[in-house]
Structure formats: C-alpha cells, structure tokens
Protein backbone atom coordinates (compact mmCIF):
# COMPACT_ATOMS: atom_id res chain seq x y z
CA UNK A 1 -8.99 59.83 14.40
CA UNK A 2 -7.40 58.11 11.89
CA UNK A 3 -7.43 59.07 7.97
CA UNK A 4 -7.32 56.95 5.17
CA UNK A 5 -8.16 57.45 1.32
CA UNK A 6 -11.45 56.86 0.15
CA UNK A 7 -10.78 55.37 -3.40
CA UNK A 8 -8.08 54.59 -5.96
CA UNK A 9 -4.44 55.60 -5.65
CA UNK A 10 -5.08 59.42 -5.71
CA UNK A 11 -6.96 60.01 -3.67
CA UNK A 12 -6.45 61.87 -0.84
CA UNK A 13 -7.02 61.12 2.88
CA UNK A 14 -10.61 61.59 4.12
CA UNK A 15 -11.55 62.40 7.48
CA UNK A 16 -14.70 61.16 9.31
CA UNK A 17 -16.73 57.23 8.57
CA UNK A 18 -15.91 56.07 5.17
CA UNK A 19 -19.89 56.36 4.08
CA UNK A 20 -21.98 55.58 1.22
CA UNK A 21 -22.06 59.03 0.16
CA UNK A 22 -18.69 59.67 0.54
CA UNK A 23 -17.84 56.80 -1.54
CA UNK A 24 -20.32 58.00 -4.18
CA UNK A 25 -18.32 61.59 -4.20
CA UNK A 26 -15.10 59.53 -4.36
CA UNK A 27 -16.96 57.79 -7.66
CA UNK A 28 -17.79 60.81 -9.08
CA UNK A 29 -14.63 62.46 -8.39
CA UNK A 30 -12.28 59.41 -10.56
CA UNK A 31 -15.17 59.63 -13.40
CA UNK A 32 -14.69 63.52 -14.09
CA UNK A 33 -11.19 64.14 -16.05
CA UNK A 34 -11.30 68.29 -15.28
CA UNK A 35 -12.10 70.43 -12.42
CA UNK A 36 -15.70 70.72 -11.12
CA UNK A 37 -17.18 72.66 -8.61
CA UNK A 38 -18.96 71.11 -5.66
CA UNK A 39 -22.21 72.48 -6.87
CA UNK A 40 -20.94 70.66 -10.52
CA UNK A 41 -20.27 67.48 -9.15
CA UNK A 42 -23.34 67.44 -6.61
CA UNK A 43 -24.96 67.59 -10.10
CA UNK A 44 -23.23 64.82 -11.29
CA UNK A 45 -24.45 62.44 -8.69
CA UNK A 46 -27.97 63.79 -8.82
CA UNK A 47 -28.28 62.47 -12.32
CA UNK A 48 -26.33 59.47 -11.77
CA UNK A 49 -28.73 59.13 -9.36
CA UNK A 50 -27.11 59.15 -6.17
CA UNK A 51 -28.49 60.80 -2.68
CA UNK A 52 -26.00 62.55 -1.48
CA UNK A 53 -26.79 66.13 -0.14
CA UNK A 54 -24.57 69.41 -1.15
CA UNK A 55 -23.64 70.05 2.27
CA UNK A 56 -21.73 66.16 2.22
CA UNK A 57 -19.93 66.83 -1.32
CA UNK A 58 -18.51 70.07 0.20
CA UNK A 59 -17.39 68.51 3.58
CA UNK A 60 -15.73 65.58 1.54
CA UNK A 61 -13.96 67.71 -0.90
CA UNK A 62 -12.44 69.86 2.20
C-alpha cells in the first residue's frame, strides 16, 4: 500500500484512504503550534465541529 502525506509540507506519511476525517486531524494538527494529546486534539475538532471519532485521531497520529 502506498503512503503519502496528508497535508502541507510536514507532514508525515499516512497510511490507509486519505479520508475526511483524516484530513480534518491533518487540519487540526497545522492549526495547533505545541504538542497535544490525542484526547486534546479530538477536543479540538469536537468544537470546531468536526465528526471524527477518538479511535480515528489515534490511528492517524500512529
């Protein structure tokens, strides 16, 4: 399977379908300027008002 980032220059390769979701944790991740947990930046999206479920931020950030 191949890889390939999932936003800006940084980023690093993601594996799986690029996704809604994971685009929205790629978002999330270029907006924040310090480290967050997953459980932080799950919160992030919930009041930016995304739909993306805690188990999906975790297997993104892996």
């Amino acid at each position: 399977m191949a890889t390939a980032p999932i936003s800006g220059t940084n980023a690093a390769p993601v594996r799986g379908r690029s996704t809604r979701q994971r685009a929205a944790v790629a978002a999330a991740l270029d907006e924040v300027d310090e480290f967050r947990s997953a459980q932080e930046l799950h919160d992030v999206l919930k009041h930016r008002g995304d739909s993306v479920g805690l188990t999906t931020v975790y297997r993104t950030l892996q």
